[in-house]
C-alpha atoms as a PDB file:
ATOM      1  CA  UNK A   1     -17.880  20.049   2.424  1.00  0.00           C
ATOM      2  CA  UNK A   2     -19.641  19.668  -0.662  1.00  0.00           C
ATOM      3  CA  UNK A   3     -18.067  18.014  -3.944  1.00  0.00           C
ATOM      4  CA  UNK A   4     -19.286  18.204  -7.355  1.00  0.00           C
ATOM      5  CA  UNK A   5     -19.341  14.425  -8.849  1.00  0.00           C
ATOM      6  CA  UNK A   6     -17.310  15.682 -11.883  1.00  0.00           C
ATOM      7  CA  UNK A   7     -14.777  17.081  -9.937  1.00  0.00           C
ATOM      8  CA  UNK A   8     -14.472  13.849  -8.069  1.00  0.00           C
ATOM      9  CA  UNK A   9     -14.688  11.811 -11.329  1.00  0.00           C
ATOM     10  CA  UNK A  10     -11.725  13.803 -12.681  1.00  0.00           C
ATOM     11  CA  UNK A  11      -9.532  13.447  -9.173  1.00  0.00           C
ATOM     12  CA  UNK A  12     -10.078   9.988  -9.083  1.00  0.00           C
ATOM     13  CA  UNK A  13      -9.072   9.627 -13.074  1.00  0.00           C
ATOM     14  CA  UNK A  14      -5.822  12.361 -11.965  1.00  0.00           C
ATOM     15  CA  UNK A  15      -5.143   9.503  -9.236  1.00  0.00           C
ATOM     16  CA  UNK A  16      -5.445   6.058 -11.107  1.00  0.00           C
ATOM     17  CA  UNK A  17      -2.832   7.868 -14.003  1.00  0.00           C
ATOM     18  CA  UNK A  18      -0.949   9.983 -12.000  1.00  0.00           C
ATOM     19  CA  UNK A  19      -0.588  12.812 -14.747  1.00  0.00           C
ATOM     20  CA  UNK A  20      -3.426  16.068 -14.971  1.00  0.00           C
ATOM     21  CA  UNK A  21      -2.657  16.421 -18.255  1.00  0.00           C
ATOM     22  CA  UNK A  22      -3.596  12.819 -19.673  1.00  0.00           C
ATOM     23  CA  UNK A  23      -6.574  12.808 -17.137  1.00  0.00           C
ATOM     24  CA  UNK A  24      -7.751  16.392 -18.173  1.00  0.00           C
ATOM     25  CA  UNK A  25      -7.770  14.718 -22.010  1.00  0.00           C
ATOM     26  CA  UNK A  26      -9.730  12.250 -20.625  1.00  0.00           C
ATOM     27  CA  UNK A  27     -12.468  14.231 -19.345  1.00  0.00           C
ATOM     28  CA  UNK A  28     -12.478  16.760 -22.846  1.00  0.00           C
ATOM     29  CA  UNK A  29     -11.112  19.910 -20.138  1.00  0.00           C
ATOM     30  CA  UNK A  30      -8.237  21.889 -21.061  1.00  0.00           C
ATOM     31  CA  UNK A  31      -5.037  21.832 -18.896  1.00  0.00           C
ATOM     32  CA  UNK A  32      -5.625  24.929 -16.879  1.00  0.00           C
ATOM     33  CA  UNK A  33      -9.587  24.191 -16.566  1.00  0.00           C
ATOM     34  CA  UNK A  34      -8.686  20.616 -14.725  1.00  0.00           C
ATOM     35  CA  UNK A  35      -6.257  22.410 -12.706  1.00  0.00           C
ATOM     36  CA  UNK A  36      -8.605  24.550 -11.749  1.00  0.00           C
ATOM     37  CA  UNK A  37     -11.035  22.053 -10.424  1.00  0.00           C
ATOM     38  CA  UNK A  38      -8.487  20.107  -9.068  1.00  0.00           C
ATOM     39  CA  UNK A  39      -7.252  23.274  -6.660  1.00  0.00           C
ATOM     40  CA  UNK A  40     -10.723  24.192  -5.526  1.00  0.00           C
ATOM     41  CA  UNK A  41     -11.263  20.522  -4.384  1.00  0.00           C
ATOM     42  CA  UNK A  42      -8.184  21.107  -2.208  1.00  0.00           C
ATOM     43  CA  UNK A  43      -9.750  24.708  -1.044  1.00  0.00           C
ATOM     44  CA  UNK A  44     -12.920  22.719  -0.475  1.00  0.00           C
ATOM     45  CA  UNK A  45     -10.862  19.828   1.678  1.00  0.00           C
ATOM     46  CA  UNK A  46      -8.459  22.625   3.461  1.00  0.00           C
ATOM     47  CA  UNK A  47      -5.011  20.174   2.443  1.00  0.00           C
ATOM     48  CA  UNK A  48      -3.039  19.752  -0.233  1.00  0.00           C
ATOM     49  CA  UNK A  49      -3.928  16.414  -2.276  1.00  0.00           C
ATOM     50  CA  UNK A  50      -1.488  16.549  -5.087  1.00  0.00           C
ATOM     51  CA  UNK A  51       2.446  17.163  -5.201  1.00  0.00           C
ATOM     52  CA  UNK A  52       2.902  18.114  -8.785  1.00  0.00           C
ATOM     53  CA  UNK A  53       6.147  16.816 -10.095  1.00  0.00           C
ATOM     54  CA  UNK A  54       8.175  17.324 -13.477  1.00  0.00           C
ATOM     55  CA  UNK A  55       6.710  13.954 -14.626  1.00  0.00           C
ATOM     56  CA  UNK A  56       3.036  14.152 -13.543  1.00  0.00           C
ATOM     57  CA  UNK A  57       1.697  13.962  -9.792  1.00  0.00           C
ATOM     58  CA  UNK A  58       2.079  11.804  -6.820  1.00  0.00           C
ATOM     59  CA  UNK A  59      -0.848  11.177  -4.465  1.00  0.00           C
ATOM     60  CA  UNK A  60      -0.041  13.081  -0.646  1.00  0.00           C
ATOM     61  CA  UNK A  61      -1.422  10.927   2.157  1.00  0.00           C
ATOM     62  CA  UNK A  62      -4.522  13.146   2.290  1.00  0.00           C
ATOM     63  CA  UNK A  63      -4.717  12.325  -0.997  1.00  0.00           C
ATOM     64  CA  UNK A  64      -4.686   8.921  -0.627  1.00  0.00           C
ATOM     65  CA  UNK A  65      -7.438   8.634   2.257  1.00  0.00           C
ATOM     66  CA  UNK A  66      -9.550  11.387  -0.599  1.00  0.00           C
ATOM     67  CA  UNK A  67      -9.153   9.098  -3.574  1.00  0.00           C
ATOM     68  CA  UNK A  68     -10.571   6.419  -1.099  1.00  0.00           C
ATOM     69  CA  UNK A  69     -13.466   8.475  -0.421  1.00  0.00           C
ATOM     70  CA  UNK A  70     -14.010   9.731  -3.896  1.00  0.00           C
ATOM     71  CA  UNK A  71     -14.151   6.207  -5.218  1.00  0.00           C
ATOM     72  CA  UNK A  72     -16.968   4.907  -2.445  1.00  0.00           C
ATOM     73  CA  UNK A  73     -19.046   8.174  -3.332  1.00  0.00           C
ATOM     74  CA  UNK A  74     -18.950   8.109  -6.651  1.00  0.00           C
ATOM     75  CA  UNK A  75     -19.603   4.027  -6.614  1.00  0.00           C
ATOM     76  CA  UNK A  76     -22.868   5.312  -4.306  1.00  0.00           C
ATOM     77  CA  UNK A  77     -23.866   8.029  -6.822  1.00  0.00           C
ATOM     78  CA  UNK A  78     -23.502   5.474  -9.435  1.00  0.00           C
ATOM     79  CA  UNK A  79     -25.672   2.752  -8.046  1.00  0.00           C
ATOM     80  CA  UNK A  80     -27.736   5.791  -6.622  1.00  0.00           C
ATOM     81  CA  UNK A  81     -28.823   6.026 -10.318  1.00  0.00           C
ATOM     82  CA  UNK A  82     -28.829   2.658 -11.443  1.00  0.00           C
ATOM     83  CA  UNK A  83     -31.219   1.407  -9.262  1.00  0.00           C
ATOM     84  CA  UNK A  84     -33.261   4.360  -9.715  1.00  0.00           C
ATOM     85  CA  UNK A  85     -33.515   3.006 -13.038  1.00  0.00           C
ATOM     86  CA  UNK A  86     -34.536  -0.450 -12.064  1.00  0.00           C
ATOM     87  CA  UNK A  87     -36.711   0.629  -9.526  1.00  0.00           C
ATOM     88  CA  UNK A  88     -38.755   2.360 -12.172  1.00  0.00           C
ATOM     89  CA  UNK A  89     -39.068  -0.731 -13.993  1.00  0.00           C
ATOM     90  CA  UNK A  90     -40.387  -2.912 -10.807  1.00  0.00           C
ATOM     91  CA  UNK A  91     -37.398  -3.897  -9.415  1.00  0.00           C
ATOM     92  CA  UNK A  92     -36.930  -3.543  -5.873  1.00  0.00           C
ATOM     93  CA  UNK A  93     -33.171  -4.042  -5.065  1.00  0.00           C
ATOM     94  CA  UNK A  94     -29.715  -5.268  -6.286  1.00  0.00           C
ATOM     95  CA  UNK A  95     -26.987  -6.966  -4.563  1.00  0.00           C
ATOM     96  CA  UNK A  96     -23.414  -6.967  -5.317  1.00  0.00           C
ATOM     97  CA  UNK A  97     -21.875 -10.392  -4.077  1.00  0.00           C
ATOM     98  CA  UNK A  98     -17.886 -10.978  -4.639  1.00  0.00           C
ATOM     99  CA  UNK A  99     -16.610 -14.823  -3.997  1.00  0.00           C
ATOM    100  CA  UNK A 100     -14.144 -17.514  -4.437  1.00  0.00           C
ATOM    101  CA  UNK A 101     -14.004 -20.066  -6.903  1.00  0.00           C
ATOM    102  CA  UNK A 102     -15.817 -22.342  -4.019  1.00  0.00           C
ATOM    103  CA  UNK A 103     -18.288 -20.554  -3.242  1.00  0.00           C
ATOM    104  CA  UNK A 104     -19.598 -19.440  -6.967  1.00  0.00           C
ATOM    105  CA  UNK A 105     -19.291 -23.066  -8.261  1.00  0.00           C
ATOM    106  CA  UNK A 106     -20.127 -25.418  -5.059  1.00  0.00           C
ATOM    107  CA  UNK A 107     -22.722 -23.700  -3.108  1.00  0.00           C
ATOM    108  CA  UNK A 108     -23.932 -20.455  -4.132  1.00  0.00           C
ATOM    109  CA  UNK A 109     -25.983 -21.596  -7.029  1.00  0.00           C
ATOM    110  CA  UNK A 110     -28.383 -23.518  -4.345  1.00  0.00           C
ATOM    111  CA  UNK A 111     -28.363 -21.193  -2.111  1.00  0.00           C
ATOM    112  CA  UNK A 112     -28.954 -17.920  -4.256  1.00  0.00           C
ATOM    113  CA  UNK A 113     -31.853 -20.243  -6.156  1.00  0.00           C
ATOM    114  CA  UNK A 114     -34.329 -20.134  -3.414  1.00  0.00           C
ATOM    115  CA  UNK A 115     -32.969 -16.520  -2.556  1.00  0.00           C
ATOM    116  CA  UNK A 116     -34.265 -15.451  -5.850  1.00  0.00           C
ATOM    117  CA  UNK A 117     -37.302 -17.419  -5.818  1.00  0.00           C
ATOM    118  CA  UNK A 118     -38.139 -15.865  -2.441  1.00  0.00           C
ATOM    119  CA  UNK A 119     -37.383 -12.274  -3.487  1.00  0.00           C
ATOM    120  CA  UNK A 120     -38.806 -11.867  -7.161  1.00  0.00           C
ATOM    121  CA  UNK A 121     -37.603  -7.932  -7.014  1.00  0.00           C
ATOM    122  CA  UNK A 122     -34.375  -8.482  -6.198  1.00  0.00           C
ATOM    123  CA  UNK A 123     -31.439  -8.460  -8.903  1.00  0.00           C
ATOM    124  CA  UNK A 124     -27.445 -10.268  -7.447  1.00  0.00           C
ATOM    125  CA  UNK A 125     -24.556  -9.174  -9.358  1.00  0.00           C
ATOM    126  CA  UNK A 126     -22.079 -12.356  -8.170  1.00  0.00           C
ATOM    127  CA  UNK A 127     -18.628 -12.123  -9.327  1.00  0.00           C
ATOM    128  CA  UNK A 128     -15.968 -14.501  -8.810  1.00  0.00           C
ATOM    129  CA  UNK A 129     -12.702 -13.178  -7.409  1.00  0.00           C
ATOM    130  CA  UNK A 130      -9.329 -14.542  -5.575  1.00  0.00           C
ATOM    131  CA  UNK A 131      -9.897 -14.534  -1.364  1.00  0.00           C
ATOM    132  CA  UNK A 132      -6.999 -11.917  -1.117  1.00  0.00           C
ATOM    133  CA  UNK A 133      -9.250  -8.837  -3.566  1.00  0.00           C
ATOM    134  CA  UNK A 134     -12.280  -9.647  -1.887  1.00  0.00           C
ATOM    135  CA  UNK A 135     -12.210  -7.424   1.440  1.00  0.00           C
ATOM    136  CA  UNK A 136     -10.797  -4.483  -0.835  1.00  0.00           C
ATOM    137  CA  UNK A 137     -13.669  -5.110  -3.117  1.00  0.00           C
ATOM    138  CA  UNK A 138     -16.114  -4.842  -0.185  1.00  0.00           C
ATOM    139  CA  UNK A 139     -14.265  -2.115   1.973  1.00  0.00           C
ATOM    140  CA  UNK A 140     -14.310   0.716  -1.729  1.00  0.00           C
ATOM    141  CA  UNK A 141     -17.988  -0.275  -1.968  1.00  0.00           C
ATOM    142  CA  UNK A 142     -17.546  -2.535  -4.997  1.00  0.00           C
ATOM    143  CA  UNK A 143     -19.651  -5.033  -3.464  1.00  0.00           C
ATOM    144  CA  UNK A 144     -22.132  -5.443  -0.793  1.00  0.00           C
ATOM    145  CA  UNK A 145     -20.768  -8.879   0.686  1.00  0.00           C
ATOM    146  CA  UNK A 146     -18.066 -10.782   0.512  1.00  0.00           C
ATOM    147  CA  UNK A 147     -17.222 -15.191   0.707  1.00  0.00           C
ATOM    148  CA  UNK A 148     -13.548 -15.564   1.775  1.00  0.00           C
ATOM    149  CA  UNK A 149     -11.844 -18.428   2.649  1.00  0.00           C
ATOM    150  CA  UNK A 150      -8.766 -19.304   4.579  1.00  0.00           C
ATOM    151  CA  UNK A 151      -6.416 -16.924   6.802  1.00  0.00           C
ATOM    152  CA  UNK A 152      -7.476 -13.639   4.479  1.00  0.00           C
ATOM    153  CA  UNK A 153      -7.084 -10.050   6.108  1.00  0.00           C
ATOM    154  CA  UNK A 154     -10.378  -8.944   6.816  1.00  0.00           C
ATOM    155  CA  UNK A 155      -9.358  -5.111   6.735  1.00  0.00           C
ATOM    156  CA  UNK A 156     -11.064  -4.319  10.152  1.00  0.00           C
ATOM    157  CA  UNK A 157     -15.030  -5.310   7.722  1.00  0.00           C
ATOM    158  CA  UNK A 158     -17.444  -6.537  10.103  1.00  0.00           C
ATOM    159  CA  UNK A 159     -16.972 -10.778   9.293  1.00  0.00           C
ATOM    160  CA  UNK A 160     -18.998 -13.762   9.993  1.00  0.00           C
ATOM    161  CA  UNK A 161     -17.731 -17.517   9.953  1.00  0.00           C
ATOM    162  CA  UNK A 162     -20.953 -19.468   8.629  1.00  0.00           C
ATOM    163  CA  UNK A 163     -18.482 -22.895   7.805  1.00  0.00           C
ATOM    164  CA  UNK A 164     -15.645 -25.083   7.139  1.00  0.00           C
ATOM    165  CA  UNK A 165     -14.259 -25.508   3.377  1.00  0.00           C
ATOM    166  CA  UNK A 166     -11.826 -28.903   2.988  1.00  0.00           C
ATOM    167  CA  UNK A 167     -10.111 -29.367   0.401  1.00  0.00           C
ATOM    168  CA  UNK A 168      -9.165 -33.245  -0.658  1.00  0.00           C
ATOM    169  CA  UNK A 169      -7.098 -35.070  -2.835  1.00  0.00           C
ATOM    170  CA  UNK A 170      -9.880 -37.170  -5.126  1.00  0.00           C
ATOM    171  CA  UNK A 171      -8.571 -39.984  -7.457  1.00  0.00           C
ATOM    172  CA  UNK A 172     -10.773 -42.914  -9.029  1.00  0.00           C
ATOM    173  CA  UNK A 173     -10.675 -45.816  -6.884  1.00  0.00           C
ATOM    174  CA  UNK A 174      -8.106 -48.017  -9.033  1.00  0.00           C
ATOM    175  CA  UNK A 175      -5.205 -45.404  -8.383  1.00  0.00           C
ATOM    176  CA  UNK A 176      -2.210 -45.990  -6.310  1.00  0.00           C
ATOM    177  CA  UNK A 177      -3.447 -42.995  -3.748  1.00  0.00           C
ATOM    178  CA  UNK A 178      -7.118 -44.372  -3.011  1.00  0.00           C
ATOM    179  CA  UNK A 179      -5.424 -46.522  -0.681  1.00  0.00           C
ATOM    180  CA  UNK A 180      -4.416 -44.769   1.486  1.00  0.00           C
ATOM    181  CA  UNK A 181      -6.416 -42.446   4.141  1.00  0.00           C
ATOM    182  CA  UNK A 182      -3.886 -39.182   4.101  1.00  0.00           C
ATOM    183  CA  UNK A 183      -1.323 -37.886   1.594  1.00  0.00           C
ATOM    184  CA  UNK A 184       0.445 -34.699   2.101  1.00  0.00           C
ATOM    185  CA  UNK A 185       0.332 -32.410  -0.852  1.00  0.00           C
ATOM    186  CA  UNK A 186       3.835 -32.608  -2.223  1.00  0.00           C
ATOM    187  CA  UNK A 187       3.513 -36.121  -2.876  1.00  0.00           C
ATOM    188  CA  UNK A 188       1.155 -35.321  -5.230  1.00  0.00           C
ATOM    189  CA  UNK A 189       3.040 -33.309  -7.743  1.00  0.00           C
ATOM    190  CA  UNK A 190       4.671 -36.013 -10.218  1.00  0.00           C
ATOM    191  CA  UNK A 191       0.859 -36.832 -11.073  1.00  0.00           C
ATOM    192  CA  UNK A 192      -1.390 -35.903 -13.838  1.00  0.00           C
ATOM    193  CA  UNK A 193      -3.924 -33.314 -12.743  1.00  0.00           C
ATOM    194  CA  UNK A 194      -7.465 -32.493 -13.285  1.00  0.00           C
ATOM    195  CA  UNK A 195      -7.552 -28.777 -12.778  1.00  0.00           C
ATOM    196  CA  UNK A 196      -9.200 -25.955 -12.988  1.00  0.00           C
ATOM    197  CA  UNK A 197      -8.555 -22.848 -15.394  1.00  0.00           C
ATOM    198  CA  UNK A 198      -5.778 -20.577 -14.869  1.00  0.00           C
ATOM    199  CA  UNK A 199      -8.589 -17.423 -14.037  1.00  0.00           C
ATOM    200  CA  UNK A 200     -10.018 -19.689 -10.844  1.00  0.00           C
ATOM    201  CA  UNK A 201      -9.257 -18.637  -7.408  1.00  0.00           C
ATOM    202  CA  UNK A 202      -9.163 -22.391  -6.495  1.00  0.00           C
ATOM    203  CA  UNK A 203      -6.207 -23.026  -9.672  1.00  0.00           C
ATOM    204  CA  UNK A 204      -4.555 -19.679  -8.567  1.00  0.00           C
ATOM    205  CA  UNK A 205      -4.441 -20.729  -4.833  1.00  0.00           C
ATOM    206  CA  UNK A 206      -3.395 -24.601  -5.524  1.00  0.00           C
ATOM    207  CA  UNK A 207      -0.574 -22.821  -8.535  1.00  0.00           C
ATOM    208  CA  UNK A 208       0.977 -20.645  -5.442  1.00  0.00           C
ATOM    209  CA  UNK A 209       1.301 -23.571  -2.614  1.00  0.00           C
ATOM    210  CA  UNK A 210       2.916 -25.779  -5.685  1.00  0.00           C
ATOM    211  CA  UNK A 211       5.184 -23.065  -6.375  1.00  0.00           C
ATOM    212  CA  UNK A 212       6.718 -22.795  -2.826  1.00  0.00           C
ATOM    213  CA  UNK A 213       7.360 -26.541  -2.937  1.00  0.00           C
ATOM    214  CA  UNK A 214       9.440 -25.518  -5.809  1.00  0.00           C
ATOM    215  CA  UNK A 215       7.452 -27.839  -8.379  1.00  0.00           C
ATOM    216  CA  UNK A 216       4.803 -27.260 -11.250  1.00  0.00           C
ATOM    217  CA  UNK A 217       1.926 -29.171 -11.127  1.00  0.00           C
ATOM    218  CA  UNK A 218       1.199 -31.020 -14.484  1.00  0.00           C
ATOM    219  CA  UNK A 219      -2.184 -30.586 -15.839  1.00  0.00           C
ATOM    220  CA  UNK A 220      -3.825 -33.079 -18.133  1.00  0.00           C
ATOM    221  CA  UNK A 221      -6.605 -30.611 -18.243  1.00  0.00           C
ATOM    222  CA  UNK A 222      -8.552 -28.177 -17.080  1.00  0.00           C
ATOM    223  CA  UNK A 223     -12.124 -27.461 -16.447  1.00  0.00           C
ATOM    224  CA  UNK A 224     -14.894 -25.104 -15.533  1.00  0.00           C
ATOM    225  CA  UNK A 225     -17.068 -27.080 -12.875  1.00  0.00           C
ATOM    226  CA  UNK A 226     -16.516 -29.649  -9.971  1.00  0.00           C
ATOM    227  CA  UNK A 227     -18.758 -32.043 -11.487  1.00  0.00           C
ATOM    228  CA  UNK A 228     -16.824 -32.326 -14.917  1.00  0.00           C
ATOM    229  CA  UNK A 229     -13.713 -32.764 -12.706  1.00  0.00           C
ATOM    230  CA  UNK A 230     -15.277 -35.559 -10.635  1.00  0.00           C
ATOM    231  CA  UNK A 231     -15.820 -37.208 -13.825  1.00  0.00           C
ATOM    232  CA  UNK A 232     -12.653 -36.950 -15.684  1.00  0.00           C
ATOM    233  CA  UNK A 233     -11.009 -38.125 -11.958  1.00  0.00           C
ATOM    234  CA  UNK A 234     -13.498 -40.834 -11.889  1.00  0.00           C
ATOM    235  CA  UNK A 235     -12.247 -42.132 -15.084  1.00  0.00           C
ATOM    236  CA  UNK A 236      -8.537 -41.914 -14.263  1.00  0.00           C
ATOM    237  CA  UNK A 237      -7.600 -39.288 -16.390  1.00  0.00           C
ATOM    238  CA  UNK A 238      -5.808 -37.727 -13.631  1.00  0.00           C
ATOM    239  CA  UNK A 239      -5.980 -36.900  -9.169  1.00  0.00           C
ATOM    240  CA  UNK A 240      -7.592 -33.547  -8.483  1.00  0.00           C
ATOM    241  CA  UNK A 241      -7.632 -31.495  -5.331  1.00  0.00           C
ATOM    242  CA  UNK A 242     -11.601 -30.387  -5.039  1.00  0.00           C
ATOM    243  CA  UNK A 243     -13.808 -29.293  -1.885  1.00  0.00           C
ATOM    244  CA  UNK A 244     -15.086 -32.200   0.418  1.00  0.00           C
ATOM    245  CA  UNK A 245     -18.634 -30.960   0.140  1.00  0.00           C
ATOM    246  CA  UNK A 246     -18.373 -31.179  -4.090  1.00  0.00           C
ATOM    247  CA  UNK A 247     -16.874 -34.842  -3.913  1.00  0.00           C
ATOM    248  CA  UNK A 248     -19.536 -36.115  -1.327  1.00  0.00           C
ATOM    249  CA  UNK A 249     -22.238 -34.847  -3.744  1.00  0.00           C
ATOM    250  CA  UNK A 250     -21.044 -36.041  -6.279  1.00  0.00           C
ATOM    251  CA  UNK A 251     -20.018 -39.680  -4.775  1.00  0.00           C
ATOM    252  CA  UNK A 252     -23.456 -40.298  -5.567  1.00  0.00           C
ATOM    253  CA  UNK A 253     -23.126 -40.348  -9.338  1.00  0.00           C
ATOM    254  CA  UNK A 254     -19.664 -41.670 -10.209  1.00  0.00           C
ATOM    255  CA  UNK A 255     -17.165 -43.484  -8.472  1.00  0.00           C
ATOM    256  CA  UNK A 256     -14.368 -41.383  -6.493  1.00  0.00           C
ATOM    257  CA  UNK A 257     -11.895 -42.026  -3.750  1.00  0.00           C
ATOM    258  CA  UNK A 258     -11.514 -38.924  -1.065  1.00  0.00           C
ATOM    259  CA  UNK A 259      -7.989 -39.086   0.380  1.00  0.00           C
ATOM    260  CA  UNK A 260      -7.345 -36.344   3.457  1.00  0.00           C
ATOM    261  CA  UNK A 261      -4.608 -33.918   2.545  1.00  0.00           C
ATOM    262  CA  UNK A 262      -2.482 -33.351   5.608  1.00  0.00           C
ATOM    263  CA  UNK A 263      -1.683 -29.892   5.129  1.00  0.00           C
ATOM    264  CA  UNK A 264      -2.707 -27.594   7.202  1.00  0.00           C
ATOM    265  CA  UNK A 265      -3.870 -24.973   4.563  1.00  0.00           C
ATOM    266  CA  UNK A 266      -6.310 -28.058   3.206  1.00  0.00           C
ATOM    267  CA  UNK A 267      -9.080 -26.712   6.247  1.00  0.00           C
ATOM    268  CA  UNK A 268     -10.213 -23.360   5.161  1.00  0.00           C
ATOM    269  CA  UNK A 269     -12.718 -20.835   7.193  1.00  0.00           C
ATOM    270  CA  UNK A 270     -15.024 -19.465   5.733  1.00  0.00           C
ATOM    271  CA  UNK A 271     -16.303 -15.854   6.198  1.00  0.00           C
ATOM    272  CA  UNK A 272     -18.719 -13.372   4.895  1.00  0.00           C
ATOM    273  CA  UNK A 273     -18.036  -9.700   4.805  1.00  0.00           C
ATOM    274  CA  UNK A 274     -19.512  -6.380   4.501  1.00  0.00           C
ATOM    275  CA  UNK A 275     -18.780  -2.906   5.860  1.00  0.00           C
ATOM    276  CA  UNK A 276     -21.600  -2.978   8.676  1.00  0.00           C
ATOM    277  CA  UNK A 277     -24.139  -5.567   9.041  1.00  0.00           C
ATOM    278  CA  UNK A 278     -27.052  -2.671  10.478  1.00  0.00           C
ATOM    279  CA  UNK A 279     -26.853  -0.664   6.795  1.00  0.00           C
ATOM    280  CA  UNK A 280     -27.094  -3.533   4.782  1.00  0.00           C
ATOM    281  CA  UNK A 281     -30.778  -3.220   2.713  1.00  0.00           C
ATOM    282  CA  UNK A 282     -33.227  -5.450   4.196  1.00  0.00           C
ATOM    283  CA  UNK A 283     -33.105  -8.115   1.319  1.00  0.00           C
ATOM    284  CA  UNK A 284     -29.240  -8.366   2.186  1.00  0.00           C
ATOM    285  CA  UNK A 285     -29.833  -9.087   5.639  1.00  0.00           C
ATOM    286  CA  UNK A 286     -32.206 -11.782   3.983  1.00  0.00           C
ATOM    287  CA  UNK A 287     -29.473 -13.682   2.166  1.00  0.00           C
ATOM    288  CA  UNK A 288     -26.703 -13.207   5.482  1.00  0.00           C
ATOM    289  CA  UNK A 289     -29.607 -15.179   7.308  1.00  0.00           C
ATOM    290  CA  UNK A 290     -30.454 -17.829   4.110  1.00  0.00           C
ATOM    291  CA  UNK A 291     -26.408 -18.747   4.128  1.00  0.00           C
ATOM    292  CA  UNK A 292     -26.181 -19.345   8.112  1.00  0.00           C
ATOM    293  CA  UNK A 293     -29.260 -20.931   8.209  1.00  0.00           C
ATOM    294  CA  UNK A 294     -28.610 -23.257   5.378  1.00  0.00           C
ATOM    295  CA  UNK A 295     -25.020 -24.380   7.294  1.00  0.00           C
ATOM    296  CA  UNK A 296     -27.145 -24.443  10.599  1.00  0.00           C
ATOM    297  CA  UNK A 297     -29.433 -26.419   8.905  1.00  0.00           C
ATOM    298  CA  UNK A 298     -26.959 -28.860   7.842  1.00  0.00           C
ATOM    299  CA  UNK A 299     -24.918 -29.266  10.690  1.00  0.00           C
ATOM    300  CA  UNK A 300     -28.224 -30.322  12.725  1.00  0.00           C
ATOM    301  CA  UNK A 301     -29.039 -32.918   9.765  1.00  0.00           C
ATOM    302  CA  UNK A 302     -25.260 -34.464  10.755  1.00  0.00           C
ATOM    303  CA  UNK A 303     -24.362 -35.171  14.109  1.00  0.00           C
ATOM    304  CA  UNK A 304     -20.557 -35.553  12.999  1.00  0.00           C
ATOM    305  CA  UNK A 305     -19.108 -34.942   9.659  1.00  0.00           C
ATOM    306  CA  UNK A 306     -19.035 -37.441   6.926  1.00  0.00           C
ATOM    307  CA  UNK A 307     -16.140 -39.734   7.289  1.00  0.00           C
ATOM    308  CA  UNK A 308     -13.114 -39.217   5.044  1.00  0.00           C
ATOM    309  CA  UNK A 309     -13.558 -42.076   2.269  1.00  0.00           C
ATOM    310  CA  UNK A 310     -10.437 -44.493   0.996  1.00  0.00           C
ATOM    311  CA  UNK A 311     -10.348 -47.860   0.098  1.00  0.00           C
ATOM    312  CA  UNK A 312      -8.807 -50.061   2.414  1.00  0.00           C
ATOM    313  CA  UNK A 313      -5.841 -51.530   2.846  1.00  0.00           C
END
């Protein structure tokens, strides 16, 4: 079978609005042209896609698996030509990267810094997005890898567990909770927060566990990076809930206590993702080996993980 893009364009536009008439208006075609097109890319597939009803059309399950195609070639074509572009002007690749809230503030600005530096040529498109839209993201083509954490359905993508994300409970030493070496989540919730904005996978996450305890968390306010967090908590403006591996790093500049959240959703795995490691360009391969090794490399640098950190008493 052999598709013309625009045909596919104007399927996958029929799809997304279910109606040929608003999608043929779209595309500057008259009615009976996008019908047209529309009926010779069933011909072409040998099944009906579309049931036409008196209020527009509804996708048949060939449909849907052709919509799913149509997106992924169309995404290729796209690219295709894009890099085309670049390539033109010296470049030599570009990666699509989708990740948490985690991974895009915590430890992918390190680890994508000497990534660059080592590959000059080589553009990365990272976007942050919540765990659950990553694998969809990766699986219709919208990115080349994936950073998931937690219990996340990996839609059958081939996945990789390169380390463990913990999240804490961090408060300045003076409060009430730096005594103590575990607090379970729900004890937390009558406190004034440090947060993060309402957009962040980490906020969205923390937001849904606090509503199935039936409470609202009360934020004091809300910011953009670990680090400004660790500061505002250091100063007792108000207890956060941050990665382990941000407070250790930044234990180093301000004071902060580190109290274990028993909760079980507190340990997080973490994964990457793509469709199939063997097709991934060479420079992707590159930066699946640069995050493993860097884990690797820290694992062998600590014999056991850092201790959990409270006052005592």
């Amino acid at each position: 079978m052999q598709f013309d893009l625009t045909d596919l364009r104007l399927y996958v536009c029929v799809a997304e609005m279910c109606n040929l008439t608003r999608a043929a208006a779209k595309h500057n075609l008259s009615l009976a042209a996008a019908s047209t097109r529309i009926k010779a890319l069933e011909m072409q597939a040998g099944v009906l896609l579309l049931a036409r009803e008196a209020r527009g059309v509804r996708l048949l399950p060939a449909g849907e698996a052709f919509v799913h195609h149509a997106r992924l070639m169309l995404q290729q074509a796209d690219l295709l030509h894009a890099e085309m572009g670049e390539y033109g002007g010296g470049l030599r690749g570009h990666l699509r990267l989708l990740a948490n809230t985690t991974a895009v503030t915590d430890f992918l600005p390190e680890i994508l810094a000497d990534f660059l530096s080592d590959h000059p040529h080589v553009n990365v498109e990272l976007e942050e997005r919540p765990n659950a839209m990553i694998p969809r993201g990766v699986l219709e083509g919208r990115a080349d890898l994936g950073i998931i954490a937690g219990s996340i359905d990996t839609l059958g993508l081939v996945s990789i567990h390169f380390s463990t994300d913990r999240l804490v409970l961090v408060t300045s030493p003076s409060h009430r909770f730096a005594r103590r070496r575990s607090v379970n989540f729900a004890e937390t919730l009558e406190e004034d927060v440090v947060g993060m904005p309402e957009g962040s996978t980490l906020q969205a996450f923390l937001d849904q566990i606090t509503q199935q305890l039936g409470h609202r968390q009360k934020p004091r306010i809300r910011l953009r990076s670990f680090e400004a967090m660790c500061r505002m908590i250091s100063s007792n403006v108000g207890i956060g809930v941050l990665p382990e591996s941000a407070v250790i790093r930044n234990q180093l500049a301000m004071p902060l206590a580190m109290v274990e959240l028993r909760d079980e959703w507190s340990v997080r795995e973490r994964h990457l993702l793509m469709r199939d490691r063997a097709t991934l360009p060479v420079y992707a391969q590159a930066l699946v080996d640069n995050l493993c090794r860097h884990y690797d490399a820290g694992r062998l640098r600590s014999a056991s993980p850092p201790p959990m950190l409270a006052a005592s008493g």
